[in-house]
PDB file of N, CA and C in Angstrom:
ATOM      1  N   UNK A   1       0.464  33.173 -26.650  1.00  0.00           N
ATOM      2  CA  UNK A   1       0.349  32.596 -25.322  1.00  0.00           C
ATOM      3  C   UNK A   1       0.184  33.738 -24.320  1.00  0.00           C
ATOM      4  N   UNK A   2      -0.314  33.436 -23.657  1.00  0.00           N
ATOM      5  CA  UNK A   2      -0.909  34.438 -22.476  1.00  0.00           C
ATOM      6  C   UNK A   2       0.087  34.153 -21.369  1.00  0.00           C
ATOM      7  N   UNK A   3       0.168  35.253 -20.304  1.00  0.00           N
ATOM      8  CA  UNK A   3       0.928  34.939 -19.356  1.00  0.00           C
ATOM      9  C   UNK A   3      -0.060  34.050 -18.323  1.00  0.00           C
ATOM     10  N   UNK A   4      -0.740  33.873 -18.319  1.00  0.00           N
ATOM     11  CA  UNK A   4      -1.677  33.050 -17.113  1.00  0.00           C
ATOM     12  C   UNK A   4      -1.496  31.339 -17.679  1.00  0.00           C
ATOM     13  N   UNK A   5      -1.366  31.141 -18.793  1.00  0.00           N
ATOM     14  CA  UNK A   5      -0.943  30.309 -20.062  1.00  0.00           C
ATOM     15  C   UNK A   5       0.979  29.799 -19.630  1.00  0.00           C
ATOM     16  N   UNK A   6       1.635  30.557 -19.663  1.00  0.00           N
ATOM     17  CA  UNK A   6       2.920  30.685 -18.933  1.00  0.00           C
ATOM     18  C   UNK A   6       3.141  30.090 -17.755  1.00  0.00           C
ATOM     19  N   UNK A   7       2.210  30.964 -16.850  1.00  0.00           N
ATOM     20  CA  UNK A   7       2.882  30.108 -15.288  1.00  0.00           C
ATOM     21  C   UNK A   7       2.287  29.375 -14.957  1.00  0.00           C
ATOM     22  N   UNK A   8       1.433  28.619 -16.166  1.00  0.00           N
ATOM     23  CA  UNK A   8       0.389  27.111 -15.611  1.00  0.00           C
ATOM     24  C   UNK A   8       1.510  26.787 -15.916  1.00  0.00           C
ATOM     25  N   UNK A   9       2.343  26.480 -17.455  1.00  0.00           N
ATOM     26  CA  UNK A   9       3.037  25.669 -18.290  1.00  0.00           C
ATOM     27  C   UNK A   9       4.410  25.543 -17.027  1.00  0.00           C
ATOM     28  N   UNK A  10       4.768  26.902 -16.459  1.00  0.00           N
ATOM     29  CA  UNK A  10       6.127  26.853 -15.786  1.00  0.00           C
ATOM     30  C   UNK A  10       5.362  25.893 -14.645  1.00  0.00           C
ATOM     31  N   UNK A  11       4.287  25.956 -13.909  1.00  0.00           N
ATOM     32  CA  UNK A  11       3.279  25.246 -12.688  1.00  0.00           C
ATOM     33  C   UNK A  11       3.635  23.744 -12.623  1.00  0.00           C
ATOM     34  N   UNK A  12       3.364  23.320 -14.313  1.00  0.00           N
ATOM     35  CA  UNK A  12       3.539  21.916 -14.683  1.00  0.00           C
ATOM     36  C   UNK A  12       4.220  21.353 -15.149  1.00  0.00           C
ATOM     37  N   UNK A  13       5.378  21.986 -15.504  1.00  0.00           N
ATOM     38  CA  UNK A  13       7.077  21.714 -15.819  1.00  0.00           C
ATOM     39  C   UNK A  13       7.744  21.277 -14.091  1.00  0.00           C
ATOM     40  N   UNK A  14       7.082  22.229 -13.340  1.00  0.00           N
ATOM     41  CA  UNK A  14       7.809  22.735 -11.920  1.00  0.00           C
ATOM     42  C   UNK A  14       6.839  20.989 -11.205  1.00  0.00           C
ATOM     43  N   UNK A  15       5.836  20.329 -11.555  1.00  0.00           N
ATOM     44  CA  UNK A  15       5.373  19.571 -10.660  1.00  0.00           C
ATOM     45  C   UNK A  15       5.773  18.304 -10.867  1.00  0.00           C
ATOM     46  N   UNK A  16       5.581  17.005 -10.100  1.00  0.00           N
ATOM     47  CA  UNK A  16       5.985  15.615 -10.139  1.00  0.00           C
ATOM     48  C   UNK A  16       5.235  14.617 -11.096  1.00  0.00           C
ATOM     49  N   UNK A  17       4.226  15.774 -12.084  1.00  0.00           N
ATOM     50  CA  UNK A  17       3.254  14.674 -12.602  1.00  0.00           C
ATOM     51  C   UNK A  17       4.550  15.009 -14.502  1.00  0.00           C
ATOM     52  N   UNK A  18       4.173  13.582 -14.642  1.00  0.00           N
ATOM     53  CA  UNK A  18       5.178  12.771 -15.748  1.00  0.00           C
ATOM     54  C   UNK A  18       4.179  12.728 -16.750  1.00  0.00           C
ATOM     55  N   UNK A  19       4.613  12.780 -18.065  1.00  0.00           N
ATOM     56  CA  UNK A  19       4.233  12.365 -19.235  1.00  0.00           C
ATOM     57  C   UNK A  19       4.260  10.963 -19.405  1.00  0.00           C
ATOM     58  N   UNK A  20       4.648  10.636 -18.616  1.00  0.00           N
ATOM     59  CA  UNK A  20       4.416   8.514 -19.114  1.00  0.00           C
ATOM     60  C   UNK A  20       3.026   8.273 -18.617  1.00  0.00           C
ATOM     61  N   UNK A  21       2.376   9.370 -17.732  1.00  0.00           N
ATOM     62  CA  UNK A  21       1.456   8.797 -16.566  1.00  0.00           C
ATOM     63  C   UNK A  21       0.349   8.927 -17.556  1.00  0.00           C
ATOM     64  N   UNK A  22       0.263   9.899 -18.622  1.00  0.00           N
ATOM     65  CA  UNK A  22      -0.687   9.957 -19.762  1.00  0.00           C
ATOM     66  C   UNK A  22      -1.913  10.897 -18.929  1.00  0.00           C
ATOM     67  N   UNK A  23      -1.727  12.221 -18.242  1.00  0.00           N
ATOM     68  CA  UNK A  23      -2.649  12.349 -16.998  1.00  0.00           C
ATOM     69  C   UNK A  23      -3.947  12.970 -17.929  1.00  0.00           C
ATOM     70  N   UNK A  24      -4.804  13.123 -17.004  1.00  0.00           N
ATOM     71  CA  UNK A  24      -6.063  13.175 -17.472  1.00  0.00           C
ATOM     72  C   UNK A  24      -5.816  14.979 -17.290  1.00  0.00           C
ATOM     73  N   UNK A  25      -7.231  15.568 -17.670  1.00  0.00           N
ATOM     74  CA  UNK A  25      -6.840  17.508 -17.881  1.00  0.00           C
ATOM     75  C   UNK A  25      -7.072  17.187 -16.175  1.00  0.00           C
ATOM     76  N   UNK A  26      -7.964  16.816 -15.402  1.00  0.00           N
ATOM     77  CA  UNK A  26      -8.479  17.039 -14.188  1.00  0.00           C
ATOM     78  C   UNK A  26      -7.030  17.154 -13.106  1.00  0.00           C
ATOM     79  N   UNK A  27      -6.749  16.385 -13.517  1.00  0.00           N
ATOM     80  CA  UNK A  27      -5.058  15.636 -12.927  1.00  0.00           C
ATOM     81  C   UNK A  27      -3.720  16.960 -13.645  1.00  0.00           C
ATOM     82  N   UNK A  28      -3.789  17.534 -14.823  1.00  0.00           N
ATOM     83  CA  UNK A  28      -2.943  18.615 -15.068  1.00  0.00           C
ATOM     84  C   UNK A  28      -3.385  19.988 -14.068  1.00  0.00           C
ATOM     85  N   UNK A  29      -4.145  19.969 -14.163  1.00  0.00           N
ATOM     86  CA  UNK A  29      -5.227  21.182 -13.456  1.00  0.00           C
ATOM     87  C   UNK A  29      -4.754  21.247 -11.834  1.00  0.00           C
ATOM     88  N   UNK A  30      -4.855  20.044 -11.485  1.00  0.00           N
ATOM     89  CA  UNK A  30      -5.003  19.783  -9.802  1.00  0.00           C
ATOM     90  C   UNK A  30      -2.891  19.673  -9.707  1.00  0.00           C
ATOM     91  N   UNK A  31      -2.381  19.809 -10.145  1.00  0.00           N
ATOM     92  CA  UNK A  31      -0.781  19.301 -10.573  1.00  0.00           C
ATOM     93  C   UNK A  31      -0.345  21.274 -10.183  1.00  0.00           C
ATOM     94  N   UNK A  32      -0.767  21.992 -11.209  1.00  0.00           N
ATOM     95  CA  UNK A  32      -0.976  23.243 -11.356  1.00  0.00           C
ATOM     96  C   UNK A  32      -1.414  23.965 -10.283  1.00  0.00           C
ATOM     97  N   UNK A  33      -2.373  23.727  -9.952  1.00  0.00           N
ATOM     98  CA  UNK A  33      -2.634  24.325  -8.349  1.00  0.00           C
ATOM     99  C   UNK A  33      -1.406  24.042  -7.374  1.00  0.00           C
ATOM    100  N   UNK A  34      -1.464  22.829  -7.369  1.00  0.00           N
ATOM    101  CA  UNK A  34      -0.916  22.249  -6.102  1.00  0.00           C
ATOM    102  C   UNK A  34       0.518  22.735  -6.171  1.00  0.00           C
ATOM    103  N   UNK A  35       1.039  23.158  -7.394  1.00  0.00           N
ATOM    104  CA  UNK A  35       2.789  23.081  -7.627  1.00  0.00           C
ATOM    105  C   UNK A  35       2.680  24.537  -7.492  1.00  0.00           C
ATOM    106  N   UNK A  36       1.375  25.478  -8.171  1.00  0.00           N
ATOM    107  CA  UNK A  36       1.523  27.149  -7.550  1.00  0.00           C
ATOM    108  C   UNK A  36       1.309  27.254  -6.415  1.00  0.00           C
ATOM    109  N   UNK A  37       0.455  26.666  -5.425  1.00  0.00           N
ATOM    110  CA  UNK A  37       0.608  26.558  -4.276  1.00  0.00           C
ATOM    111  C   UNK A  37       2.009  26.322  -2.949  1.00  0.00           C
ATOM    112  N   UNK A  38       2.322  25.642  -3.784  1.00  0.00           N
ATOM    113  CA  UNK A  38       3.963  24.984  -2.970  1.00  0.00           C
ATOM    114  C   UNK A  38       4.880  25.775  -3.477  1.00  0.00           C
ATOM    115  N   UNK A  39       4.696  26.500  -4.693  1.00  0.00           N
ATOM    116  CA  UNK A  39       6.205  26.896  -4.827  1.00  0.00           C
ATOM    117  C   UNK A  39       5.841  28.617  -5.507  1.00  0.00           C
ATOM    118  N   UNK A  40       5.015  28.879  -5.738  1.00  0.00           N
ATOM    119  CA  UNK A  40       4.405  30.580  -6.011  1.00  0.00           C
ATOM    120  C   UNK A  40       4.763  30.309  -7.425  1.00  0.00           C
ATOM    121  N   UNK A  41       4.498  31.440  -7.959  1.00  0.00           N
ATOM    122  CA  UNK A  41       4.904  31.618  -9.798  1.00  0.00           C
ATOM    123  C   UNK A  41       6.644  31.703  -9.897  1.00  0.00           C
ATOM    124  N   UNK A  42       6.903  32.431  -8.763  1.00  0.00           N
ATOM    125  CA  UNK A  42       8.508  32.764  -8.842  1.00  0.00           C
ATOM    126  C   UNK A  42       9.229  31.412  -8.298  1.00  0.00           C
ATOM    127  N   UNK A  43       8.675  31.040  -7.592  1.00  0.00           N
ATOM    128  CA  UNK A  43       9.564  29.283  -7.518  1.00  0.00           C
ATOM    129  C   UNK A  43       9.288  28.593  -8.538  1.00  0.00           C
ATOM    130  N   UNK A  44       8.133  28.242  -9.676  1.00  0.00           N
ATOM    131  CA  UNK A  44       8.089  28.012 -10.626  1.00  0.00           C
ATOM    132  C   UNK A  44       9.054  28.053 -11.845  1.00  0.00           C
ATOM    133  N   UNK A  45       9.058  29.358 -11.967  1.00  0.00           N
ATOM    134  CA  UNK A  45      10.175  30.019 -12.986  1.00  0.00           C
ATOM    135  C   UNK A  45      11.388  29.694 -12.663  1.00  0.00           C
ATOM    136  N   UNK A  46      11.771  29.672 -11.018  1.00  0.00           N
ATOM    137  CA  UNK A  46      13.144  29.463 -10.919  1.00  0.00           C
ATOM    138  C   UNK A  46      13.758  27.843 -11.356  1.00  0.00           C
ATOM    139  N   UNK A  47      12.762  27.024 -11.259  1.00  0.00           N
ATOM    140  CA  UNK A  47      13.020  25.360 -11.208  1.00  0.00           C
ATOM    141  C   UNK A  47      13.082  25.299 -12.795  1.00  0.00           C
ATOM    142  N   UNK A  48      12.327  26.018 -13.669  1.00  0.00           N
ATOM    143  CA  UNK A  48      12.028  25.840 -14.660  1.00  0.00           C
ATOM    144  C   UNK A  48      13.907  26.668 -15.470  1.00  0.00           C
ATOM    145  N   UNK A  49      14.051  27.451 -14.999  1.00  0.00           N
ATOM    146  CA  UNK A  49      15.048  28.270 -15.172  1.00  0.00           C
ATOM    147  C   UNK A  49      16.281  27.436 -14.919  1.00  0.00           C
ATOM    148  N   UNK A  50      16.416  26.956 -13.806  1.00  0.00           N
ATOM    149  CA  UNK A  50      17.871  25.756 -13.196  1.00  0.00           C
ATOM    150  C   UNK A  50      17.511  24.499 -14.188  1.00  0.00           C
ATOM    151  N   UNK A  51      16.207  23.692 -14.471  1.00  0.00           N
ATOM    152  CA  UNK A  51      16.153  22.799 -15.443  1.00  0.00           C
ATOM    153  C   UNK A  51      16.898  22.986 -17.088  1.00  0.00           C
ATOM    154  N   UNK A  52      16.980  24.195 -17.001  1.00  0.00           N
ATOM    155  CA  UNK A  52      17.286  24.868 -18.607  1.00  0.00           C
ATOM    156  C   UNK A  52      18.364  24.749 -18.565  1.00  0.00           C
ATOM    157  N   UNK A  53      19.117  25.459 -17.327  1.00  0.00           N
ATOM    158  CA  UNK A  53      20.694  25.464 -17.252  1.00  0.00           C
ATOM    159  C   UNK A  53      21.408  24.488 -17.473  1.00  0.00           C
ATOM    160  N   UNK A  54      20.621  23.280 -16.488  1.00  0.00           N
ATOM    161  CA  UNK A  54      21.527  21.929 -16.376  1.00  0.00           C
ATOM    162  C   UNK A  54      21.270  21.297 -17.154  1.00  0.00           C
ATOM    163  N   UNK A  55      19.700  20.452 -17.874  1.00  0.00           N
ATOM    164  CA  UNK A  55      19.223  20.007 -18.997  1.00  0.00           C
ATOM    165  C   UNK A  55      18.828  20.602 -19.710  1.00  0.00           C
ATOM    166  N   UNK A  56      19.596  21.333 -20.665  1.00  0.00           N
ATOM    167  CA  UNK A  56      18.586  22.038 -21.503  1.00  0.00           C
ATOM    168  C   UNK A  56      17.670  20.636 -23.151  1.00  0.00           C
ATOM    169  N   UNK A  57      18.214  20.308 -23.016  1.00  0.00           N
ATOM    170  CA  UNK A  57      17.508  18.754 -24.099  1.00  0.00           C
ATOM    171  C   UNK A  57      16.467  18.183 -23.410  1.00  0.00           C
ATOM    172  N   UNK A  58      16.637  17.956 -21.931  1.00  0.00           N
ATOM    173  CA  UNK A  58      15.675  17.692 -21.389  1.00  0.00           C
ATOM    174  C   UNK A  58      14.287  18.670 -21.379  1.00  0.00           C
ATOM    175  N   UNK A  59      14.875  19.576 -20.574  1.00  0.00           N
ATOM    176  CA  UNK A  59      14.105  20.895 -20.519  1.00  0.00           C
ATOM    177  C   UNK A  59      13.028  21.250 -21.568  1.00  0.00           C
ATOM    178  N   UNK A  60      13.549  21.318 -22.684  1.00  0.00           N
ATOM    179  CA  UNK A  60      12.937  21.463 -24.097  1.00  0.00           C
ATOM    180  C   UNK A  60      11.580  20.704 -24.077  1.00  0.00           C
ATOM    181  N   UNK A  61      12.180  19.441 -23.998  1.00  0.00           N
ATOM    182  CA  UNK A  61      11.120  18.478 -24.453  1.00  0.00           C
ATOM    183  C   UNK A  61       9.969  18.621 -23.553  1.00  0.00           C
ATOM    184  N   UNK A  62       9.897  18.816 -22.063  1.00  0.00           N
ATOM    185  CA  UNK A  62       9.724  18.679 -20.755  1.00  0.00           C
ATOM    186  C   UNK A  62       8.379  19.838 -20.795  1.00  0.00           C
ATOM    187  N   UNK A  63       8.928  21.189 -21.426  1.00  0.00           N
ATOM    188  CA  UNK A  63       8.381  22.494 -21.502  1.00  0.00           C
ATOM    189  C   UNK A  63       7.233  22.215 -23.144  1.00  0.00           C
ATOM    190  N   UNK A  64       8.210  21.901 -23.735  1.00  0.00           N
ATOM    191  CA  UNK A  64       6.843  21.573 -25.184  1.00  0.00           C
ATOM    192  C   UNK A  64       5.409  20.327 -24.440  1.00  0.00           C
ATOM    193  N   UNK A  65       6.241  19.162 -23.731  1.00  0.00           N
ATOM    194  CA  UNK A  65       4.980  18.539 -23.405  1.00  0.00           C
ATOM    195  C   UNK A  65       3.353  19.843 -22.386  1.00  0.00           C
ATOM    196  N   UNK A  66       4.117  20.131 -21.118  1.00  0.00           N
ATOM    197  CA  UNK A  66       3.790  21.361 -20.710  1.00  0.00           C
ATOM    198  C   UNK A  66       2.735  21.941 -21.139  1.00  0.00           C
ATOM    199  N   UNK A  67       3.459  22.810 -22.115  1.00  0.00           N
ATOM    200  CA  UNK A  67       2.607  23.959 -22.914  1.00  0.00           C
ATOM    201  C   UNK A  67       1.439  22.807 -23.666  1.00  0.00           C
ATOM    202  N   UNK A  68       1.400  21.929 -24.501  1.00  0.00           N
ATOM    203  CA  UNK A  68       0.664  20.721 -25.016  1.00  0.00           C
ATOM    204  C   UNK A  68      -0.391  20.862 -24.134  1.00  0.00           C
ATOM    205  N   UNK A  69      -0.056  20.118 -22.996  1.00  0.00           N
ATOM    206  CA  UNK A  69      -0.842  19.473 -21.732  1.00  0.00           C
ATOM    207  C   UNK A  69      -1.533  21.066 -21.411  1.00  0.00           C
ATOM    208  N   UNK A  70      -1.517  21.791 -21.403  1.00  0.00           N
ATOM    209  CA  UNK A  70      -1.993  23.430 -20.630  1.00  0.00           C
ATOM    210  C   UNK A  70      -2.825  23.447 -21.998  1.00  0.00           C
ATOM    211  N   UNK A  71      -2.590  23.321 -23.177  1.00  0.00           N
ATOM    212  CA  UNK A  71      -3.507  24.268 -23.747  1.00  0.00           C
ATOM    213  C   UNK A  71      -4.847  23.413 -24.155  1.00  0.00           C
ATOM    214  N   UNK A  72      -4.465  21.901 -23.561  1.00  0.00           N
ATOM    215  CA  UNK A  72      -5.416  20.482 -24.175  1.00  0.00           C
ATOM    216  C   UNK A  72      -6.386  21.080 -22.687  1.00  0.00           C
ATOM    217  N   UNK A  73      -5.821  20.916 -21.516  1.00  0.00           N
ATOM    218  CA  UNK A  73      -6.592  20.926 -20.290  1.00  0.00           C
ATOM    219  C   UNK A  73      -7.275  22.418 -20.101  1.00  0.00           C
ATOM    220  N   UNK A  74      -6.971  23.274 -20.259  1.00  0.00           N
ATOM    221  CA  UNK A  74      -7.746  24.338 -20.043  1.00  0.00           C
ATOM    222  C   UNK A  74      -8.500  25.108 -21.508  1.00  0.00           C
ATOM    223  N   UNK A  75      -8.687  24.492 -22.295  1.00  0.00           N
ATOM    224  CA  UNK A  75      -9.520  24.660 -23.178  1.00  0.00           C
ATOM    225  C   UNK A  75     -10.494  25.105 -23.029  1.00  0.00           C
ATOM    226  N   UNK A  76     -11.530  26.185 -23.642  1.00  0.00           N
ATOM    227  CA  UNK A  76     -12.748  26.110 -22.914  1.00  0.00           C
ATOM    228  C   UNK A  76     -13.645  25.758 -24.288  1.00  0.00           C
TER     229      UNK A  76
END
């Protein structure tokens, strides 16, 4: 995994878009911007970091969908 690979995955852990929503790559992509935009790479990491602390069961699952969703949507 690449670090650019990383702070999409922390980008889209850190944003409001859900795995129930089934999102399309266009919709992971635009999730990713918008959540590095609002919160930088280092607010990223930190949400992703406090999620671990408090849920880490959650967290887990949360971060595997993530990484999934990042490597389906930016495929080339």
């Amino acid at each position: 995994m690449s670090t650019r690979e990383a702070v999409r995955a922390d980008a889209l852990f850190a944003s409001c878009l859900q795995a129930s929503q089934r999102p399309a790559d266009t919709d992971v992509r635009a999730a990713v911007v918008d959540t590095l935009g609002r919160l930088g790479e280092t607010g990223c990491a930190g949400e992703v970091a406090v999620e671990f602390g408090d849920h880490p069961e959650y967290a887990a699952h949360r971060m595997t969908w993530a990484l999934d969703m990042i490597d389906r949507s930016y495929r080339d």
